[in-house]
C-alpha atoms as a PDB file:
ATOM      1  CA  UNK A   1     176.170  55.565 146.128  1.00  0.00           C
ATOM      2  CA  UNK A   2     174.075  56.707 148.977  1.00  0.00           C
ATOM      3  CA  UNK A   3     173.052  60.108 150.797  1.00  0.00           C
ATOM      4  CA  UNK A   4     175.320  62.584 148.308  1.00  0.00           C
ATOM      5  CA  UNK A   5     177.412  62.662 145.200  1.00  0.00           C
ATOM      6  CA  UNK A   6     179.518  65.175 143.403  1.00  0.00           C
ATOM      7  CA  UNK A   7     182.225  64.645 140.859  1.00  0.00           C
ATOM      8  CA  UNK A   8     184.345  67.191 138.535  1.00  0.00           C
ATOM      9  CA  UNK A   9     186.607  66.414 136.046  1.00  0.00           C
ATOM     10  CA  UNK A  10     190.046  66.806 136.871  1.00  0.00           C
ATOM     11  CA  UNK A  11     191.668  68.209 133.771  1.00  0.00           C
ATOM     12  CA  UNK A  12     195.450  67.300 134.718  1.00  0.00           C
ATOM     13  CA  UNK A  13     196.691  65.210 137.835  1.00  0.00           C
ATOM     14  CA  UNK A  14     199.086  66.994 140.166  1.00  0.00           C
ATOM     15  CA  UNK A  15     200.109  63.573 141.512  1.00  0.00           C
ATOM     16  CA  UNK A  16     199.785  59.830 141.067  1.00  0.00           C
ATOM     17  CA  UNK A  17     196.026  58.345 142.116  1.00  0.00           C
ATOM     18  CA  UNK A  18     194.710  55.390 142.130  1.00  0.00           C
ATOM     19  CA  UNK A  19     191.168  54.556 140.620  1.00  0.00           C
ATOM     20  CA  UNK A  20     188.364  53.502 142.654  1.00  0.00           C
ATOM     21  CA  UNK A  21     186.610  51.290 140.378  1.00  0.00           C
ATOM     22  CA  UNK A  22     189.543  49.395 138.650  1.00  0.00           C
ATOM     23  CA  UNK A  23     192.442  49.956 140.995  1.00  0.00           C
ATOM     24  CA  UNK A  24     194.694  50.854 138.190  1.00  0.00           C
ATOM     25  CA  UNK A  25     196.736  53.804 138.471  1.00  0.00           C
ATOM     26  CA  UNK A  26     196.144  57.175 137.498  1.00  0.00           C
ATOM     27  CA  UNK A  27     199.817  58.463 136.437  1.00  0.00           C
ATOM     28  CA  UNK A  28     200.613  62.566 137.109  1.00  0.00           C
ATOM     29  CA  UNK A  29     199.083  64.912 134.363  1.00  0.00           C
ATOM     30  CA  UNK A  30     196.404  62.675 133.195  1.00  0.00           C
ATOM     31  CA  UNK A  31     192.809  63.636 133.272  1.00  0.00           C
ATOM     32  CA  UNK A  32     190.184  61.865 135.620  1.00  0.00           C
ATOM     33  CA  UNK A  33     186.809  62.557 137.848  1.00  0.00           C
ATOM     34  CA  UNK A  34     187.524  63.399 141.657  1.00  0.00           C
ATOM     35  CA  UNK A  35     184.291  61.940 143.127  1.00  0.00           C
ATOM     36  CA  UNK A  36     183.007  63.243 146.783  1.00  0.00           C
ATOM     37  CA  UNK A  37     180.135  61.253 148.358  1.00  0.00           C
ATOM     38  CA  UNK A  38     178.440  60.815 151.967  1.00  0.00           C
ATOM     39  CA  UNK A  39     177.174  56.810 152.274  1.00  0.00           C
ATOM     40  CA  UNK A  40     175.046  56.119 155.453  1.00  0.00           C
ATOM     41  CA  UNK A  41     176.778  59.172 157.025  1.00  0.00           C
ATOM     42  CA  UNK A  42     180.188  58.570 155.821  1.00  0.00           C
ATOM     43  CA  UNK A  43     182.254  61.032 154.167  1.00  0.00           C
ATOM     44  CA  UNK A  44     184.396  59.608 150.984  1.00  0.00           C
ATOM     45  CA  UNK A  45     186.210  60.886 148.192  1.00  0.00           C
ATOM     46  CA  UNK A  46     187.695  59.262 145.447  1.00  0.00           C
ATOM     47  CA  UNK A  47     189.049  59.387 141.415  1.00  0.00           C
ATOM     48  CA  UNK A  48     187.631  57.709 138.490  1.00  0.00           C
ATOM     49  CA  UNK A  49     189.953  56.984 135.328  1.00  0.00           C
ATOM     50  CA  UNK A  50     188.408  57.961 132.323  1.00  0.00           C
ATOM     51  CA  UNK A  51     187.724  54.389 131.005  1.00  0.00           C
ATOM     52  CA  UNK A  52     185.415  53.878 134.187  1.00  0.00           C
ATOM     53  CA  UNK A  53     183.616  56.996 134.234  1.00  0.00           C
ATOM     54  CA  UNK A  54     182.441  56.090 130.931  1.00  0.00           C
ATOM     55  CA  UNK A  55     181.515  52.320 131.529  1.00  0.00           C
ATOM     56  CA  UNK A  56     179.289  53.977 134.103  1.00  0.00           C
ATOM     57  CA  UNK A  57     177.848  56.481 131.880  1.00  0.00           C
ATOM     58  CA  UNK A  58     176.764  53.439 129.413  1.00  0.00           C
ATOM     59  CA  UNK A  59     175.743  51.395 132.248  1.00  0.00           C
ATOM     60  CA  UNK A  60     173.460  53.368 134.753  1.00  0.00           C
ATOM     61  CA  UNK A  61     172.001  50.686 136.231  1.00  0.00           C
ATOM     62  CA  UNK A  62     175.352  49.287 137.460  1.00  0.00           C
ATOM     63  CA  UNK A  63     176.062  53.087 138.579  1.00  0.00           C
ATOM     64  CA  UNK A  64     172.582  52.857 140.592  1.00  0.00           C
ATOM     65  CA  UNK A  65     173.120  49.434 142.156  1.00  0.00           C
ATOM     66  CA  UNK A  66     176.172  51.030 143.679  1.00  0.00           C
ATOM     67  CA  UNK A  67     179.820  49.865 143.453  1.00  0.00           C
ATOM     68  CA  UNK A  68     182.723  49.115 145.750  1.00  0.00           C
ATOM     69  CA  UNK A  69     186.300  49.339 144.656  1.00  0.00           C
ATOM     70  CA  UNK A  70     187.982  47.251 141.966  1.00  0.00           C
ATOM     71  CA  UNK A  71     183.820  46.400 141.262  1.00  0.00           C
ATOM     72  CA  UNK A  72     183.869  47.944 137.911  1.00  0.00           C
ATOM     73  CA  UNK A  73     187.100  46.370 136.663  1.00  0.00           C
ATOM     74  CA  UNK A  74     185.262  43.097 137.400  1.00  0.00           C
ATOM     75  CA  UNK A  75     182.152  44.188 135.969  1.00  0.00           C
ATOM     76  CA  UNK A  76     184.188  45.278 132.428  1.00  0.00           C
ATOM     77  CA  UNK A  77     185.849  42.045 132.084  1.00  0.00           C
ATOM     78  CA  UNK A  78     182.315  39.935 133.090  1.00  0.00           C
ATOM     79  CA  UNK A  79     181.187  41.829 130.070  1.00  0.00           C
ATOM     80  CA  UNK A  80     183.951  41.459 127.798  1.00  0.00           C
ATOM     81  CA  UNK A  81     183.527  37.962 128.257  1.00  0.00           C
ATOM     82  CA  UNK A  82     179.896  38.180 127.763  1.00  0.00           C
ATOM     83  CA  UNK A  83     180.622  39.716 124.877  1.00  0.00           C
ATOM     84  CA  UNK A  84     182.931  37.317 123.637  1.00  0.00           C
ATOM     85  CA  UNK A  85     180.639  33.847 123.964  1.00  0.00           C
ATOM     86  CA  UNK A  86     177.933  35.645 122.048  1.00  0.00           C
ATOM     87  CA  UNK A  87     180.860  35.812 119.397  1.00  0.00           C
ATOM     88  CA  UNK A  88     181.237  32.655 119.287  1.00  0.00           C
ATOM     89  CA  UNK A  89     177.680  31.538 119.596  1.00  0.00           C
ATOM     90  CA  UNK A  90     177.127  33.675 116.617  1.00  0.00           C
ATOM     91  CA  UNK A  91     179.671  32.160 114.664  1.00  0.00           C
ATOM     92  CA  UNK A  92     178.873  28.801 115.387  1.00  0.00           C
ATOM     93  CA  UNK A  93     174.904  29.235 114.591  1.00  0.00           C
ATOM     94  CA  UNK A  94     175.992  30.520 111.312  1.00  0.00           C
ATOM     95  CA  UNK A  95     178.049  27.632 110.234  1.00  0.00           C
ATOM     96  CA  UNK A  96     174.953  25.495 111.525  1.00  0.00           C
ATOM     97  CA  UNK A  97     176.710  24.008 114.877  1.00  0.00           C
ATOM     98  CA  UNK A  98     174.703  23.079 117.674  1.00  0.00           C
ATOM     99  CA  UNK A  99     175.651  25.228 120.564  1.00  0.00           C
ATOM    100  CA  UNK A 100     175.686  24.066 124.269  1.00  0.00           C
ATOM    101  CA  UNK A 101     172.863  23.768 126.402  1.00  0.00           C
END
């Protein structure tokens, strides 16, 4: 992120938030990371669902780049996709198909 991060884990909501890095919401009494952090001397705080907190535990590298909001929805569903064409150029290399070039 930049200059200085801190997060805790928020173990119940008080009110509705909205996630930083998927813009979904994070309903009242749900658990999340409240994320404080001073970019090129800007002061920001934000909340993390759960789901994105631990996309960027398994992907550190993503975490290091540095993110903007909505950037790790994207980056899930690039993956998922990813993930999805290697499916299917497994399966077709198994049945002896010639995949695209």
């Amino acid at each position: 992120m930049g200059d200085f991060y801190h997060e805790r884990k928020v173990k119940k909501t008080k009110k509705d938030h909205k996630c930083f890095g998927c813009r979904a919401k994070i309903p009242t009494g749900s658990s999340c990371f409240y994320i404080t952090f001073v970019n090129d001397g800007d002061f920001g705080a934000d909340y993390l669902c759960l789901k994105c907190k631990e996309y960027l535990v398994n992907n550190p590298e993503f975490a290091r780049a540095g993110y903007g909001e909505g950037d790790i929805r994207d980056a899930m569903l690039e993956d998922e996709e990813w993930r999805k064409q290697r499916g299917k150029d497994a399966v077709a290399f198994q049945i002896g198909k010639r995949l695209p070039i």
